[in-house]
C-alpha atoms as a PDB file:
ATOM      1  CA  UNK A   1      17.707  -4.891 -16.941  1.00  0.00           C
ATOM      2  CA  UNK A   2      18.332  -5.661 -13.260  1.00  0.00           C
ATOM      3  CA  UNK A   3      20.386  -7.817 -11.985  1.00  0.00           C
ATOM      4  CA  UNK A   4      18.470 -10.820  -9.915  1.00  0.00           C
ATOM      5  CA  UNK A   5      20.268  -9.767  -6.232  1.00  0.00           C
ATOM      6  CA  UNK A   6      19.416  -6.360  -6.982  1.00  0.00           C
ATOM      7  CA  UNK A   7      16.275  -7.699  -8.175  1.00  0.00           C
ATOM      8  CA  UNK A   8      15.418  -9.576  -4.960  1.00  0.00           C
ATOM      9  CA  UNK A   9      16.371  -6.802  -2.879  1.00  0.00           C
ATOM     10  CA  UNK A  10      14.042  -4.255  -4.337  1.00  0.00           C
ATOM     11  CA  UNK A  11      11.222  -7.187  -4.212  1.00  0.00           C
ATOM     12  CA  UNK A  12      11.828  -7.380   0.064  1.00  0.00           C
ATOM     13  CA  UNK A  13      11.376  -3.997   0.786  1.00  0.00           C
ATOM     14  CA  UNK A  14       8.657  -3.518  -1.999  1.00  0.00           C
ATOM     15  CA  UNK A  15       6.696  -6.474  -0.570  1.00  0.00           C
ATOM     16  CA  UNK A  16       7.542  -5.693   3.368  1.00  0.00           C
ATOM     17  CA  UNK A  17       4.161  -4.104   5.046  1.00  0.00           C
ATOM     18  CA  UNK A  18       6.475  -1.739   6.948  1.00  0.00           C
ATOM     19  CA  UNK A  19       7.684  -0.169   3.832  1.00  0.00           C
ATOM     20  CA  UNK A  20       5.770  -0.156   0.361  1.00  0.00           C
ATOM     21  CA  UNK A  21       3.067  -3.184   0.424  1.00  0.00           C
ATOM     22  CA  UNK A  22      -0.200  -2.105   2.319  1.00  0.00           C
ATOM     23  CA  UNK A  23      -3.820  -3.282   2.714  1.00  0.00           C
ATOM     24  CA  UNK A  24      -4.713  -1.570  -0.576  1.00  0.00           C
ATOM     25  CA  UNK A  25      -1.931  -2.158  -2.370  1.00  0.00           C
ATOM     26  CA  UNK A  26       1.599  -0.852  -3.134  1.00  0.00           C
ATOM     27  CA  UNK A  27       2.488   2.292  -1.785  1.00  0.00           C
ATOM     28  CA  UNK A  28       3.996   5.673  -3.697  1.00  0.00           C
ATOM     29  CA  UNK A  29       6.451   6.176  -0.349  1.00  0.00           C
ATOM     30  CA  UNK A  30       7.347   3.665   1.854  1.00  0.00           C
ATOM     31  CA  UNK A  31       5.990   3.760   5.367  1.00  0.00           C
ATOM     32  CA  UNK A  32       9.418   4.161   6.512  1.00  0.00           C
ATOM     33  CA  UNK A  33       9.197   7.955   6.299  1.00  0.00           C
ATOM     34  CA  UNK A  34       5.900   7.886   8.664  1.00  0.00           C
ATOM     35  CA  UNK A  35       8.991   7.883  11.618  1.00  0.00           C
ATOM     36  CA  UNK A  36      11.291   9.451   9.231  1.00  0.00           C
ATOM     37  CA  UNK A  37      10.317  12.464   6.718  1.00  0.00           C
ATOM     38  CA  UNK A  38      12.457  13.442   4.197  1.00  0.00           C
ATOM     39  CA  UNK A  39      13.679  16.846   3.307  1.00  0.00           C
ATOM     40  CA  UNK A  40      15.630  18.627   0.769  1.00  0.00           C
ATOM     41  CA  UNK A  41      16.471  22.408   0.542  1.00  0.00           C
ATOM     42  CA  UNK A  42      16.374  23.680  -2.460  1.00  0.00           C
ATOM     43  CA  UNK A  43      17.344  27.444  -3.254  1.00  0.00           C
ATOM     44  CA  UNK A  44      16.921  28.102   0.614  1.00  0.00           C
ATOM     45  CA  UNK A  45      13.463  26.795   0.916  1.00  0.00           C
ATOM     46  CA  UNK A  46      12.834  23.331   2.532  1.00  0.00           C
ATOM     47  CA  UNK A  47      10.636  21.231   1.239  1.00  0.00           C
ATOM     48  CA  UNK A  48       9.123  18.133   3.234  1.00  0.00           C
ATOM     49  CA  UNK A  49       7.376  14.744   2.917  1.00  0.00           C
ATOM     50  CA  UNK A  50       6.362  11.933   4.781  1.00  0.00           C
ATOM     51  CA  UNK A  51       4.041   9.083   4.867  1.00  0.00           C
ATOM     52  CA  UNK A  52       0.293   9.711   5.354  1.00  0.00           C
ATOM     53  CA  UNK A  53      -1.412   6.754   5.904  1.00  0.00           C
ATOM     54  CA  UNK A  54      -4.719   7.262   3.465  1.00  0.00           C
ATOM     55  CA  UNK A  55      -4.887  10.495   1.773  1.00  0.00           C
ATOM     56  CA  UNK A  56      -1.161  12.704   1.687  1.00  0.00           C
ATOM     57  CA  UNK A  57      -1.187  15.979   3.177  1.00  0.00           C
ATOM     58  CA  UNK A  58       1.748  17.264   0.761  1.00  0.00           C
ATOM     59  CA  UNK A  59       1.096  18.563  -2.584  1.00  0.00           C
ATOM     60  CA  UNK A  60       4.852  18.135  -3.939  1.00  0.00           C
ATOM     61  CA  UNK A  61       3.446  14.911  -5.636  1.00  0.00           C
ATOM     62  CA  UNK A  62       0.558  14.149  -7.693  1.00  0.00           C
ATOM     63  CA  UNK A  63      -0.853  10.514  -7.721  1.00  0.00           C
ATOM     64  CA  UNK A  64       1.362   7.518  -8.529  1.00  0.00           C
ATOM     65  CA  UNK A  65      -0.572   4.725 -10.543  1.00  0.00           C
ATOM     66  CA  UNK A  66       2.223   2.492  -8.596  1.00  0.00           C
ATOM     67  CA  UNK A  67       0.729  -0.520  -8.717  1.00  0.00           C
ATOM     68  CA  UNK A  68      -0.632  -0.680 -12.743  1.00  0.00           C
ATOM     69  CA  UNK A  69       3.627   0.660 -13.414  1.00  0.00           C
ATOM     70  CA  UNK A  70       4.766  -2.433 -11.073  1.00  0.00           C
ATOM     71  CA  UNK A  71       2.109  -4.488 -13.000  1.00  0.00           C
ATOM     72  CA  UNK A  72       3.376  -3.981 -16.002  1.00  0.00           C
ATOM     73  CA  UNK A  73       6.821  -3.691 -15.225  1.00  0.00           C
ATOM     74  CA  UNK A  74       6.917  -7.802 -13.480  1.00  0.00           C
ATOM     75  CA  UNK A  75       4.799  -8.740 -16.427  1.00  0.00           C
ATOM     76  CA  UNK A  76       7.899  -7.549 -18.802  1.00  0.00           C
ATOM     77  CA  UNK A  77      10.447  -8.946 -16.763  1.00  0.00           C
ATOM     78  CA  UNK A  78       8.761 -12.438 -16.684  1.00  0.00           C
ATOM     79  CA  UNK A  79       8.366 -12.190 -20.566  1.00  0.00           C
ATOM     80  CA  UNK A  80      11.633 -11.743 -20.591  1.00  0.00           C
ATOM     81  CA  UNK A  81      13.116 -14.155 -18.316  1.00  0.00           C
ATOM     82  CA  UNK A  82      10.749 -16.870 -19.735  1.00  0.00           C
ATOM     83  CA  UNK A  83      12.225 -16.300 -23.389  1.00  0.00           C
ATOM     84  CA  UNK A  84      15.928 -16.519 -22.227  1.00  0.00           C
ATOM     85  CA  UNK A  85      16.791 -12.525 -23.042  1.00  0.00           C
END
């Protein structure tokens, strides 16, 4: 379970338009990467993403039902914070 500062914290940035919220919903990567893509090397090769507004131009990931998973995750938390748990 998370704690509620954490809690609140993750809500701000997942509800902030300049990182995860959008237009059409919740995004898989926040829109902070659009300035700022991420890398990792891995066995000498790099490997790349960034935001793409729309359609993503990197196959590393396949789609992300993000906002059904946040859905159901708030729906669980509020069952639980409503019965006292």
């Amino acid at each position: 379970m998370v704690q509620t500062d954490r809690l609140k914290a993750l809500l701000k940035r997942l509800l902030d338009e300049n990182e995860f919220l959008s237009g059409g919903g919740i995004r898989a990567l926040s829109k902070y990467h659009e300035a700022h893509p991420y890398s990792v090397t891995i066995n000498g090769e790099v490997h790349s993403i960034q935001y793409d507004p729309g359609d993503s131009t990197s196959d590393m990931f396949g789609a992300i039902p993000t906002g059904g998973a946040l859905f159901g995750y708030l729906s669980t938390l509020s069952l639980y914070s409503l019965s006292g748990v």
